[in-house]
C-alpha atoms as a PDB file:
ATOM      1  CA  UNK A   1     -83.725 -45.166  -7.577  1.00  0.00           C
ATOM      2  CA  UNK A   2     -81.204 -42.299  -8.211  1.00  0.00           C
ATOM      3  CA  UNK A   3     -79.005 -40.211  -6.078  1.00  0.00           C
ATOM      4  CA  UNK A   4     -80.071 -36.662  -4.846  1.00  0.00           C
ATOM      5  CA  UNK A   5     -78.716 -34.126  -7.668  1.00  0.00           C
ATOM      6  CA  UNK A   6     -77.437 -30.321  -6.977  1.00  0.00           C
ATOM      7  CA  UNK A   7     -80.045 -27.662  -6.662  1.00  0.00           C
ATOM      8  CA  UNK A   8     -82.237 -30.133  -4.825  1.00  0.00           C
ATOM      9  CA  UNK A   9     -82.833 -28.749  -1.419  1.00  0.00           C
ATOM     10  CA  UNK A  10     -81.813 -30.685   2.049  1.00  0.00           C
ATOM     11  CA  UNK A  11     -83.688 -32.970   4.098  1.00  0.00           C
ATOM     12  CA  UNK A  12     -86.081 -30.744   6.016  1.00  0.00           C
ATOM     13  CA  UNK A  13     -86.558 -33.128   9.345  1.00  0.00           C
ATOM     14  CA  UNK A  14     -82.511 -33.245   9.788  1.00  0.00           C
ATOM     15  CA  UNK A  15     -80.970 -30.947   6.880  1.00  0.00           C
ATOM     16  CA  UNK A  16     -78.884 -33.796   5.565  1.00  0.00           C
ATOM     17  CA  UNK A  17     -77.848 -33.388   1.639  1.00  0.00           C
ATOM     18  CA  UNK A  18     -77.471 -36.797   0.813  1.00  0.00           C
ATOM     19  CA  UNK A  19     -80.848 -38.271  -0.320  1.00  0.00           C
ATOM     20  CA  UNK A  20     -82.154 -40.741  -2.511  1.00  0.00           C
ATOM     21  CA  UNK A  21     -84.909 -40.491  -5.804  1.00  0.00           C
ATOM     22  CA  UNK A  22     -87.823 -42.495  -4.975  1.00  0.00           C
ATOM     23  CA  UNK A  23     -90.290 -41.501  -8.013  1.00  0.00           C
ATOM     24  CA  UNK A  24     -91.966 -38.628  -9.603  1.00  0.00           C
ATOM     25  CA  UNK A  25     -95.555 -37.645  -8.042  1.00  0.00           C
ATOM     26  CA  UNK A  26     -97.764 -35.109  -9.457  1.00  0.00           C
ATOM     27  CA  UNK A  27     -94.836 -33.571 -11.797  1.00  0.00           C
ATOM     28  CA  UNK A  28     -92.444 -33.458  -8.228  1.00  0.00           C
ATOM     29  CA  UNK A  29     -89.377 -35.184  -7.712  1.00  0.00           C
ATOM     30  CA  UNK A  30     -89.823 -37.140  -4.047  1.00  0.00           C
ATOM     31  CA  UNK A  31     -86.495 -37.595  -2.387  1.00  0.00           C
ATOM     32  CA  UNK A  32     -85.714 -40.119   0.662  1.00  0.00           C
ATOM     33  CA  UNK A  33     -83.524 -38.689   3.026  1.00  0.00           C
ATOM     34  CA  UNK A  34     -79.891 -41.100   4.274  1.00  0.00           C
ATOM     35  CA  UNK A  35     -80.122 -40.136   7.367  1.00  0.00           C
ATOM     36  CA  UNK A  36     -83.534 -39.691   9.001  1.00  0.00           C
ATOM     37  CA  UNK A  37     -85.724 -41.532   6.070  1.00  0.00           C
ATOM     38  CA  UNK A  38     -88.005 -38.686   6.111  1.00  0.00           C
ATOM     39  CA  UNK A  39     -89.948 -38.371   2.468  1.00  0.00           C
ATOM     40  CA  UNK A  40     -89.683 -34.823   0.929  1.00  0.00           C
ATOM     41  CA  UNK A  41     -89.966 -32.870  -2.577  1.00  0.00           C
ATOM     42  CA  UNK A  42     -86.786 -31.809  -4.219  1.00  0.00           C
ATOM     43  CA  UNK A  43     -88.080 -28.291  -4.647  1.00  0.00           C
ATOM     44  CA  UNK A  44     -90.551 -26.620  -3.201  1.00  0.00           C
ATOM     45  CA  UNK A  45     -93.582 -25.048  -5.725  1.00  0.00           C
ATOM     46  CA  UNK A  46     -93.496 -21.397  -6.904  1.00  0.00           C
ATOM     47  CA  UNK A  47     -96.453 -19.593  -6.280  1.00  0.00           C
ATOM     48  CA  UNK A  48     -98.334 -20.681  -9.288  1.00  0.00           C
ATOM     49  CA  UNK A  49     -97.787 -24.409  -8.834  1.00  0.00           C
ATOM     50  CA  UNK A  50     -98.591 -23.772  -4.918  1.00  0.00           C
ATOM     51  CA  UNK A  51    -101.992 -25.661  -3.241  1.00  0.00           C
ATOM     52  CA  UNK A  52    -105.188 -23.174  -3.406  1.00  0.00           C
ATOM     53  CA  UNK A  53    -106.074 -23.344   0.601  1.00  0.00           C
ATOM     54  CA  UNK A  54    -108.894 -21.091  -0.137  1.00  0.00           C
ATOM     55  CA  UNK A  55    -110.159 -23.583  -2.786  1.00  0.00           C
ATOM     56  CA  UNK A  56    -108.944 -26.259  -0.482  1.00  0.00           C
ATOM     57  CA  UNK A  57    -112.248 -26.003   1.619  1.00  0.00           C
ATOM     58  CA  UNK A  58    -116.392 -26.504   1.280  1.00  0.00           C
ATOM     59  CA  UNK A  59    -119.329 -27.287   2.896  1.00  0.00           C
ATOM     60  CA  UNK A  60    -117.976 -30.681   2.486  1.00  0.00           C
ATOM     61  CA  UNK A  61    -114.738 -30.331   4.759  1.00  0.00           C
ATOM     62  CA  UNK A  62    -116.225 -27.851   7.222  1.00  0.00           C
ATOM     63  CA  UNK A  63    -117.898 -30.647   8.694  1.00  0.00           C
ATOM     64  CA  UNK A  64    -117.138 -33.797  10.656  1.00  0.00           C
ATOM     65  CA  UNK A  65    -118.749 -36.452  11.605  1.00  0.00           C
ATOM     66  CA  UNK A  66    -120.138 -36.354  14.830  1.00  0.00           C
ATOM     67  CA  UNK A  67    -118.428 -39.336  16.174  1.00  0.00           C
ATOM     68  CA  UNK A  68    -114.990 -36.745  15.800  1.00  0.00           C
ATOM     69  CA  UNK A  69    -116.305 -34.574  18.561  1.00  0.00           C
ATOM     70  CA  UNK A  70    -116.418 -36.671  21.493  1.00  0.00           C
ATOM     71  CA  UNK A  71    -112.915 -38.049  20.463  1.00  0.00           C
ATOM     72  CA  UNK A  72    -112.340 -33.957  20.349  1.00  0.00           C
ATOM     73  CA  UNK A  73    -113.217 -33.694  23.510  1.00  0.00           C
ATOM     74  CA  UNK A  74    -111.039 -36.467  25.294  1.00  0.00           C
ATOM     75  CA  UNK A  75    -108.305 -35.059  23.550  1.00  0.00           C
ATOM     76  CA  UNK A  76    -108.651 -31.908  25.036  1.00  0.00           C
ATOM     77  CA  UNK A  77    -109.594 -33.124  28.672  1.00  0.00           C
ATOM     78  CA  UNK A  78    -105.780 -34.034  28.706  1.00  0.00           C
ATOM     79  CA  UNK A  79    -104.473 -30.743  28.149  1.00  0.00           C
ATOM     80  CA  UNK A  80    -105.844 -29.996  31.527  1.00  0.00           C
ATOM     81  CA  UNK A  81    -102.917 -30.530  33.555  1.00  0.00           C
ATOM     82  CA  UNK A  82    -101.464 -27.753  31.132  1.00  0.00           C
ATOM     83  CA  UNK A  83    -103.893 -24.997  32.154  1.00  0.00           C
ATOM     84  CA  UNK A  84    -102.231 -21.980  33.222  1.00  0.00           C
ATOM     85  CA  UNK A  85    -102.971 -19.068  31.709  1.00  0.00           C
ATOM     86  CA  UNK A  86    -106.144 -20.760  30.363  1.00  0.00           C
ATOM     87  CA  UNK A  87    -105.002 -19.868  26.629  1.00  0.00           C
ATOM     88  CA  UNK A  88    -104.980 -22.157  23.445  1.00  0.00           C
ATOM     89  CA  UNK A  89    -104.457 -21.959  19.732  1.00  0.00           C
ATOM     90  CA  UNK A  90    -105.053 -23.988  17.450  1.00  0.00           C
ATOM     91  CA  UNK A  91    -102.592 -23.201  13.752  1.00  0.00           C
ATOM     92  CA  UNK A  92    -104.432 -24.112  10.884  1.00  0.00           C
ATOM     93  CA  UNK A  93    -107.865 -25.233  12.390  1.00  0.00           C
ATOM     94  CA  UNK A  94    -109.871 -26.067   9.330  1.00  0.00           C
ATOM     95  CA  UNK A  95    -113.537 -27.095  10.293  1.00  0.00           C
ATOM     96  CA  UNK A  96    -113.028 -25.553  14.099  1.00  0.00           C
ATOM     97  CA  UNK A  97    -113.706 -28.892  15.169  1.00  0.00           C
ATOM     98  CA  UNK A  98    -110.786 -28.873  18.433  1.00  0.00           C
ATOM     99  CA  UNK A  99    -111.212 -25.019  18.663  1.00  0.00           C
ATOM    100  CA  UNK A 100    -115.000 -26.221  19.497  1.00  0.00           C
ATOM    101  CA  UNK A 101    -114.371 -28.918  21.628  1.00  0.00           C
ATOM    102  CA  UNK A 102    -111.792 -26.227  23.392  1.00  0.00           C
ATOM    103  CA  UNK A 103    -114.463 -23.988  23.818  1.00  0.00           C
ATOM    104  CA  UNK A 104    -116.541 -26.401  25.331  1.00  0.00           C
ATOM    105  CA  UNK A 105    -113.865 -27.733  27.959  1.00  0.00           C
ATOM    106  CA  UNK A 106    -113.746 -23.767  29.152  1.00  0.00           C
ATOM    107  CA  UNK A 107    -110.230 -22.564  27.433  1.00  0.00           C
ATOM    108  CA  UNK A 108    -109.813 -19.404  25.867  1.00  0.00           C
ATOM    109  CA  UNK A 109    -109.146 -20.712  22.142  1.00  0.00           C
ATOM    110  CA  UNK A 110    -108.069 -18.795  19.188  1.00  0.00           C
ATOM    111  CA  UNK A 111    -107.043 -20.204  15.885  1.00  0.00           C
ATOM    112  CA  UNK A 112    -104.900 -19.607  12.579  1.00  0.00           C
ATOM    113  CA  UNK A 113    -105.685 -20.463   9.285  1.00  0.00           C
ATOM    114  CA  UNK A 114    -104.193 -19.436   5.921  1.00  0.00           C
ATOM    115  CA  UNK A 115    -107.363 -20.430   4.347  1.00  0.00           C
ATOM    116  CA  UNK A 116    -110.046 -17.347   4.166  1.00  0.00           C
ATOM    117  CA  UNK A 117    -112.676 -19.897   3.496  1.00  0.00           C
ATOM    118  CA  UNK A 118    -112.061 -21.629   6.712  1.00  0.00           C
ATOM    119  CA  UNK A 119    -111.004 -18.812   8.472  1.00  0.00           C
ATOM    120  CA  UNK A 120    -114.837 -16.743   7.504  1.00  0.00           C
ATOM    121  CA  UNK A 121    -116.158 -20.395   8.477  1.00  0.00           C
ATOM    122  CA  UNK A 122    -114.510 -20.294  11.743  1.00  0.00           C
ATOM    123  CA  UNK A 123    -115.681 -16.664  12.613  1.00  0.00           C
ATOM    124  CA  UNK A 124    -120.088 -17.813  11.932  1.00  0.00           C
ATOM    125  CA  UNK A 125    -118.920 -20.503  14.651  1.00  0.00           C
ATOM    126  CA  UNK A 126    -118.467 -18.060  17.028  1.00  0.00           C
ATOM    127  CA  UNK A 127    -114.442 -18.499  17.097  1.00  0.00           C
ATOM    128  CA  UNK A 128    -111.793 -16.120  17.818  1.00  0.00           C
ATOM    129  CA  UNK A 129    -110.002 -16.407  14.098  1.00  0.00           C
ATOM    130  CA  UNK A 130    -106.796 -15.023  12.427  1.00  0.00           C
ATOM    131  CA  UNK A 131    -106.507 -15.533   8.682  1.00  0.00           C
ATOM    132  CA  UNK A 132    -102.446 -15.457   7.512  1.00  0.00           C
ATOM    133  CA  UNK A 133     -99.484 -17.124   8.880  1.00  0.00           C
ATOM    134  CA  UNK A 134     -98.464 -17.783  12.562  1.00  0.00           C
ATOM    135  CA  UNK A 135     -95.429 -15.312  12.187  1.00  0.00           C
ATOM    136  CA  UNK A 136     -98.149 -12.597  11.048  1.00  0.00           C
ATOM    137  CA  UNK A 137     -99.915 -13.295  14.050  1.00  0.00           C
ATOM    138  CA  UNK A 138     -97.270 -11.467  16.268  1.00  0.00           C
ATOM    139  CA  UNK A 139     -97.500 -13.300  19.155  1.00  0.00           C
ATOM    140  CA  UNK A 140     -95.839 -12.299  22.707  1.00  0.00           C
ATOM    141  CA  UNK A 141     -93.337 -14.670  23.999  1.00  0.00           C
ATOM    142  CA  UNK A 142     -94.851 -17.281  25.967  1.00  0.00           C
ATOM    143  CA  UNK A 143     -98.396 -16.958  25.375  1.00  0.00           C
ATOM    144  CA  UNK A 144     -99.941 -20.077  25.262  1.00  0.00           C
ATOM    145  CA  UNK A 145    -100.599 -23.135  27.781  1.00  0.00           C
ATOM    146  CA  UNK A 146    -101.016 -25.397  24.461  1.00  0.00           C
ATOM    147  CA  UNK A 147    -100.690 -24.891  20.689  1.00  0.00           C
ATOM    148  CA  UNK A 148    -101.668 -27.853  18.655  1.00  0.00           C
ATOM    149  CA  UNK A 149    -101.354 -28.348  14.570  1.00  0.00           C
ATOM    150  CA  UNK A 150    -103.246 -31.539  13.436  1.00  0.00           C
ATOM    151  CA  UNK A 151    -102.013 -32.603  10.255  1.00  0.00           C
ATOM    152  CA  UNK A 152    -100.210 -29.139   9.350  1.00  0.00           C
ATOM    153  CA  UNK A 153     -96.625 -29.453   9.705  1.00  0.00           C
ATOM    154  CA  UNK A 154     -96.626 -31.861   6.105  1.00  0.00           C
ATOM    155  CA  UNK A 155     -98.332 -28.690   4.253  1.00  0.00           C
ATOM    156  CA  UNK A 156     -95.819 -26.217   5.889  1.00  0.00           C
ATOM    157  CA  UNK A 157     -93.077 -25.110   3.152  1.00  0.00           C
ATOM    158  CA  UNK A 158     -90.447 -24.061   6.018  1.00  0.00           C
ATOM    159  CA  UNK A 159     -91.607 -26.483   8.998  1.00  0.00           C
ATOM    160  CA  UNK A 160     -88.394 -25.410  10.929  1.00  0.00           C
ATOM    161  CA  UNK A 161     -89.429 -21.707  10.904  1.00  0.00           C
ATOM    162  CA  UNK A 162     -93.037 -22.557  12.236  1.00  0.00           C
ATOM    163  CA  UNK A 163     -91.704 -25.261  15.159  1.00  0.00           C
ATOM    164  CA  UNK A 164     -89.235 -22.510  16.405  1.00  0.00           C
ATOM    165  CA  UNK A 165     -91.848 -19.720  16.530  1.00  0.00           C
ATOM    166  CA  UNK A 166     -94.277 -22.279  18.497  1.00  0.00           C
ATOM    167  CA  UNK A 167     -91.781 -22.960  20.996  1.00  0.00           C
ATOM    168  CA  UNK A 168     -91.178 -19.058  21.200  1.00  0.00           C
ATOM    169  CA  UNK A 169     -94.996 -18.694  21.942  1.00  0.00           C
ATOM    170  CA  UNK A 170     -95.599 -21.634  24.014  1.00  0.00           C
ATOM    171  CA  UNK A 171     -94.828 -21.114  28.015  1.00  0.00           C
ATOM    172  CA  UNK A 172     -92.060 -23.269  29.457  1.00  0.00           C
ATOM    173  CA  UNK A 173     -93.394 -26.071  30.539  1.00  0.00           C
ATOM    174  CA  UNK A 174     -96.505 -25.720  27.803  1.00  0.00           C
ATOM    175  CA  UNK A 175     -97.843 -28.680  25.153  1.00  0.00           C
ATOM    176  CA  UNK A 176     -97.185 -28.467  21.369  1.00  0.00           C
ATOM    177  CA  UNK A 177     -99.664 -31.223  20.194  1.00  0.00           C
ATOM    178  CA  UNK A 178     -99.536 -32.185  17.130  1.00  0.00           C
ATOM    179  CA  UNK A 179    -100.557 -34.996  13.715  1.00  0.00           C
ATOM    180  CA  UNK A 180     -98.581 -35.575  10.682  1.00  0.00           C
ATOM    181  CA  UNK A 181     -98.150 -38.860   8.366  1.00  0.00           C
ATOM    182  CA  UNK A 182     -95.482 -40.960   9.169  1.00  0.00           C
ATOM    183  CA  UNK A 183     -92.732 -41.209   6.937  1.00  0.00           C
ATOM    184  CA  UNK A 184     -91.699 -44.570   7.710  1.00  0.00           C
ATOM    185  CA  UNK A 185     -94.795 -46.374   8.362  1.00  0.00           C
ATOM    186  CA  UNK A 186     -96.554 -49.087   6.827  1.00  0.00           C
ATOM    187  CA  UNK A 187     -98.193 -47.975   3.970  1.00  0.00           C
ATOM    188  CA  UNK A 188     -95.378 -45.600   3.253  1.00  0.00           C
ATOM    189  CA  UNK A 189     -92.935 -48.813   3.350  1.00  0.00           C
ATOM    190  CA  UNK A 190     -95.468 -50.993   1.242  1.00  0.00           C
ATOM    191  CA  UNK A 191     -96.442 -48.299  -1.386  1.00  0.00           C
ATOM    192  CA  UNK A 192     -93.968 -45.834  -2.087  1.00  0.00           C
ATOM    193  CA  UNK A 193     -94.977 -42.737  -3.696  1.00  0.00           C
ATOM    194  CA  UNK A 194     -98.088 -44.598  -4.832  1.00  0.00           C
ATOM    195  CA  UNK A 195     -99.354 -43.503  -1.083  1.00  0.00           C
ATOM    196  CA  UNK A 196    -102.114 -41.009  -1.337  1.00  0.00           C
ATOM    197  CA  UNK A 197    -100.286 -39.042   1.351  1.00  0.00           C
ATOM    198  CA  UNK A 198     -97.714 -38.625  -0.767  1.00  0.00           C
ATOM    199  CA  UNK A 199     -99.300 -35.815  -2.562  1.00  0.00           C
ATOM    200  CA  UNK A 200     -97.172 -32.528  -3.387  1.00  0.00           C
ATOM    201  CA  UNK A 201     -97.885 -29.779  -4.085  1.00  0.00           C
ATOM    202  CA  UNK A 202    -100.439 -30.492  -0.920  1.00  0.00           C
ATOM    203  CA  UNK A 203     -98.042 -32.667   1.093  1.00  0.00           C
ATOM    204  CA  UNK A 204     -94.819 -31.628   0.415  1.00  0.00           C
ATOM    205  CA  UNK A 205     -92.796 -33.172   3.341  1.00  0.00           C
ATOM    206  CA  UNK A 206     -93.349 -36.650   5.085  1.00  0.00           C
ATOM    207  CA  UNK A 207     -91.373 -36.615   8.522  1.00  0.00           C
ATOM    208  CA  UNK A 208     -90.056 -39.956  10.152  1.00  0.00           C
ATOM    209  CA  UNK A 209     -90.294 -40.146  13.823  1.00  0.00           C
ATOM    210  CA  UNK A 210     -86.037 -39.415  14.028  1.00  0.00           C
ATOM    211  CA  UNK A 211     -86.771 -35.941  11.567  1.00  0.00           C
ATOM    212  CA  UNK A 212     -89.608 -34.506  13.918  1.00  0.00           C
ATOM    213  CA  UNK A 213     -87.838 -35.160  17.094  1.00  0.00           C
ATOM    214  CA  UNK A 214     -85.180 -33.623  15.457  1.00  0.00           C
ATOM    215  CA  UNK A 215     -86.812 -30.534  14.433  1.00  0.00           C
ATOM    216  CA  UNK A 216     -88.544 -30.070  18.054  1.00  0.00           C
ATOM    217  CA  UNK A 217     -85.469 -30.191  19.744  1.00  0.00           C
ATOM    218  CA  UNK A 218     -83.358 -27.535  17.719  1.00  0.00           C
ATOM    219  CA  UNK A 219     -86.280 -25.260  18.278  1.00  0.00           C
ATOM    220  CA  UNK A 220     -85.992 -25.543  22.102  1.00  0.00           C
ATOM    221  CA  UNK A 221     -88.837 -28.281  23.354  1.00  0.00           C
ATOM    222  CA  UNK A 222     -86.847 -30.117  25.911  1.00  0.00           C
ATOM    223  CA  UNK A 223     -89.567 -33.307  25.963  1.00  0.00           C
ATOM    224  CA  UNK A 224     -90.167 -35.015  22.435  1.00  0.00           C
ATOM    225  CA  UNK A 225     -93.090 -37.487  22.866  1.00  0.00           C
ATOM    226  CA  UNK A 226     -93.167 -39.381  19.436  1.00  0.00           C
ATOM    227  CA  UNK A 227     -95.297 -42.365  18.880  1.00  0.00           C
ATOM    228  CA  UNK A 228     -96.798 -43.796  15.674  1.00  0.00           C
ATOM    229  CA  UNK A 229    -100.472 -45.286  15.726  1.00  0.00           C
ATOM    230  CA  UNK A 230    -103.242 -45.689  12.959  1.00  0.00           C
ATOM    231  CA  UNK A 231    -103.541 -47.747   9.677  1.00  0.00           C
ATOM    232  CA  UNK A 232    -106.338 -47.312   7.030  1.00  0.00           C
ATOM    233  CA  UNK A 233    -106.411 -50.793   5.511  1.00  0.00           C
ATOM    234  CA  UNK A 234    -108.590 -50.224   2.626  1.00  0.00           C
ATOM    235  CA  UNK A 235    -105.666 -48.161   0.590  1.00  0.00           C
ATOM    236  CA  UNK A 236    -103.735 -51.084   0.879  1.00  0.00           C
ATOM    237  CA  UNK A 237    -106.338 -53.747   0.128  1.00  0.00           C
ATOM    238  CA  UNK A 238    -107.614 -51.355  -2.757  1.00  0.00           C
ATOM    239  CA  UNK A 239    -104.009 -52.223  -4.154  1.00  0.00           C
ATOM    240  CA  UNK A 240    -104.690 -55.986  -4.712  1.00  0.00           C
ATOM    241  CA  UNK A 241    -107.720 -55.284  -6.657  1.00  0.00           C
ATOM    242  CA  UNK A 242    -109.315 -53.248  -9.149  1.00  0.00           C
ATOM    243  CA  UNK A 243    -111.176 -49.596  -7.772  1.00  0.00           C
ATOM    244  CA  UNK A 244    -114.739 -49.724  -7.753  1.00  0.00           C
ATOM    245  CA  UNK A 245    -116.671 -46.353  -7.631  1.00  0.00           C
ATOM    246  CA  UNK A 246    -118.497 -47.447  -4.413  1.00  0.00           C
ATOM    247  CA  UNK A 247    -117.853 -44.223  -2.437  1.00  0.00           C
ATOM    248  CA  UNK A 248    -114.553 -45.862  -0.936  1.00  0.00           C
ATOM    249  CA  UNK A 249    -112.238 -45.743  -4.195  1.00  0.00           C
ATOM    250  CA  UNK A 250    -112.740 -44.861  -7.864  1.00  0.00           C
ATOM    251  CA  UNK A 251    -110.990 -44.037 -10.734  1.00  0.00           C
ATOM    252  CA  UNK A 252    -108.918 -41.262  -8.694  1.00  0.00           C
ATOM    253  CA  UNK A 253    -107.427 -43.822  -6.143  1.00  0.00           C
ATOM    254  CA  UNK A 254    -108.949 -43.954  -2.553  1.00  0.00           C
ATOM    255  CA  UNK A 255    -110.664 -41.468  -0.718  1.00  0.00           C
ATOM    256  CA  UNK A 256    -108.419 -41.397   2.422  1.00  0.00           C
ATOM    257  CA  UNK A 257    -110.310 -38.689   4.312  1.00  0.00           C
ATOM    258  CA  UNK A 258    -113.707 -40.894   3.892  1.00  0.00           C
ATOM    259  CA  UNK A 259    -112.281 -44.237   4.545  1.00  0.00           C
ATOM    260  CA  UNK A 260    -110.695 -42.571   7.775  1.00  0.00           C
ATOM    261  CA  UNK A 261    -113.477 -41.440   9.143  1.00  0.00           C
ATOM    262  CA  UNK A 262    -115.619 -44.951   8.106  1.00  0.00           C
ATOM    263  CA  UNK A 263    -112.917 -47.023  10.230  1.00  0.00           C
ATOM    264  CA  UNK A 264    -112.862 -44.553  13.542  1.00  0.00           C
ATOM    265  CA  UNK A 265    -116.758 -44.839  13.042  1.00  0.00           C
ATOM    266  CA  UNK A 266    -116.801 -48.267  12.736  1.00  0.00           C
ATOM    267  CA  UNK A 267    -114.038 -48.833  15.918  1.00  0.00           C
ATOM    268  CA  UNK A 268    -116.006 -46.448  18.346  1.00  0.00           C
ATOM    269  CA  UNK A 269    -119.176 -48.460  17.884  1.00  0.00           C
ATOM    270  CA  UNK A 270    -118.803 -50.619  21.049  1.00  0.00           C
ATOM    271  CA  UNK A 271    -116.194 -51.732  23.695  1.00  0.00           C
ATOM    272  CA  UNK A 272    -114.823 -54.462  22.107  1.00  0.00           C
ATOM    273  CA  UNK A 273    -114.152 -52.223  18.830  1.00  0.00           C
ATOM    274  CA  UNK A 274    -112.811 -49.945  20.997  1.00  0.00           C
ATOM    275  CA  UNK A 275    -110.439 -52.481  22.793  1.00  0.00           C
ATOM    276  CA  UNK A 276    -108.812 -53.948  19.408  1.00  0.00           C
ATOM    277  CA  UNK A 277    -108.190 -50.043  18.134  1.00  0.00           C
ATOM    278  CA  UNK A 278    -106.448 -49.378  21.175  1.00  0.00           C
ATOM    279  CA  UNK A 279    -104.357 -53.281  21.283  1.00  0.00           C
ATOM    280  CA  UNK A 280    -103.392 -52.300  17.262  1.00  0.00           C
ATOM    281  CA  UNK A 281    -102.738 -48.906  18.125  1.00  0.00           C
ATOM    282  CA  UNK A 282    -100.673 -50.149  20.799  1.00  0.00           C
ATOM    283  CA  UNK A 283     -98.715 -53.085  18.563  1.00  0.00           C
ATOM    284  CA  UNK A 284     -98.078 -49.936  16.139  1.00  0.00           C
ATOM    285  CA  UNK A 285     -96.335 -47.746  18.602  1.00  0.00           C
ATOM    286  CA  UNK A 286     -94.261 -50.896  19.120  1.00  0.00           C
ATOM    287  CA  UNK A 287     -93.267 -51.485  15.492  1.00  0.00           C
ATOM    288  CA  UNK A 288     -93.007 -48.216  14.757  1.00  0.00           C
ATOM    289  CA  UNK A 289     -95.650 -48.636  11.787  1.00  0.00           C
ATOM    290  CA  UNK A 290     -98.189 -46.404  12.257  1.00  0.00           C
ATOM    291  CA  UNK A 291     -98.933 -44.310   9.447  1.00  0.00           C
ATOM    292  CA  UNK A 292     -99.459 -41.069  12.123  1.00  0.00           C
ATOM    293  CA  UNK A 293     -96.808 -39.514  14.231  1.00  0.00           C
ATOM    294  CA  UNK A 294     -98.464 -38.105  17.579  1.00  0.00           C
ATOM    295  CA  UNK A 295     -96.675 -35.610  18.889  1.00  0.00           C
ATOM    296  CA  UNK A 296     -96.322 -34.536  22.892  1.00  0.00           C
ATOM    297  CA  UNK A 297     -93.694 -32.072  23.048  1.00  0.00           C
ATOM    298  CA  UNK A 298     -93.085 -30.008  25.961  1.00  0.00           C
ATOM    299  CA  UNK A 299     -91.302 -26.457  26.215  1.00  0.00           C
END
């Protein structure tokens, strides 16, 4: 491990310059920040080098199991006691999965995604779709009872910019709900930058829980709810022994995305399952270990 060199840029959870090299990853340089431990790359990828978001998606990723909608749907039963103005939006939405379950709970839902793939998707679902930026969007001021980003803010080149113009279109007293990996969880402690999370020019931030609350309240959210929960075990059992192609891992490393969904399948099955997710998920948010930071803030 080296120290952070000049013309790297700052921390982008706390802005702090002094940083430390942890490894190279897919031709980046990932830094460790002093201060807030949040992972990062030490520049950011030109245009050319940038991840293809309209390649990013197919038939294969704009679906979900169908175990993910009723979880959908208790997550949105709890932005109830939000419901104002009866508005939602949802940046970067992907399969349309929460706009969905939105829909279903009786909010007016719209949704944001960079990707015209997902965004053309979204609009044969019957959703209310922009395709660009959130800025782009133009937004009034304090539009929305609840915006939520679910695994966004680690794809976001200037997360800072997007947090501040959330707050400016949230209501005060709205919900900015929100996923992202956790910097300093388990398998981020255990393997490094051989995480498949780690994985610029896709991921090219990792946030600790001290970074994001950070960010949230600079921008103006005045309650930062940050918890960690959720472990996928088979990355870092796949470490003490070879890959095998069985659908799980192969030559490429694991598939995180499948082996996600295979464990929430497999912990939804029955009470009991259900019980021990929410007792580890519980003994996480303890430690601190999760590999997920879920994030409550209010405006």
């Amino acid at each position: 491990m080296t120290e952070s060199k000049q013309g790297e840029r700052s921390c982008p959870g706390c802005h702090a310059e002094s940083s430390i090299h942890r490894g190279r990853k897919n031709a980046f340089q990932i830094l460790s920040c002093r201060k807030c431990g949040s992972l990062y790359t030490g520049t950011l990828p030109d245009r050319s080098d940038a991840e293809d978001y309209d390649g990013y998606y197919s038939d294969a990723n704009l679906t979900v199991p169908d175990f993910i909608h009723k979880r959908l749907d208790e997550i949105v039963a709890e932005f109830a006691p939000y419901r104002q103005a009866n508005r939602l939006l949802e940046i970067g939405f992907g399969a349309g999965s929460f706009l969905l379950a939105a829909q279903r709970a009786g909010w007016n839902a719209a949704g944001i995604e960079v990707s015209k793939t997902a965004a053309d998707h979204g609009r044969t679902e019957g959703l209310n779709t922009f395709c660009g930026d959130l800025a782009d969007a133009h937004y009034e001021n304090e539009t929305f009872d609840v915006v939520i980003a679910s695994e966004l803010l680690e794809h976001v080149p200037d997360p800072q910019l997007m947090i501040r113009e959330v707050a400016r279109i949230v209501r005060p007293g709205g919900l900015f709900w929100a996923t992202t990996p956790n910097a300093k969880g388990m398998s981020a402690r255990l393997l490094g930058v051989e995480w498949s999370v780690v994985s610029p020019p896709e991921h090219l931030h990792l946030f600790s829980e001290q970074g994001l609350r950070g960010l949230l309240i600079r921008a103006g959210f005045v309650s930062c709810d940050v918890r960690t929960e959720g472990l996928n075990p088979f990355e870092l059992l796949g470490k003490l022994r070879p890959h095998k192609d069985n659908g799980l891992h192969s030559e490429a490393g694991i598939d995180r995305v499948h082996t996600g969904y295979k464990l929430n399948a497999s912990l939804v099955k029955s009470g009991p399952r259900r019980a021990f997710k929410n007792l580890m998920n519980g003994l996480l948010r303890l430690s601190h270990m999760g590999d997920s930071l879920k994030i409550r803030a209010e405006r």
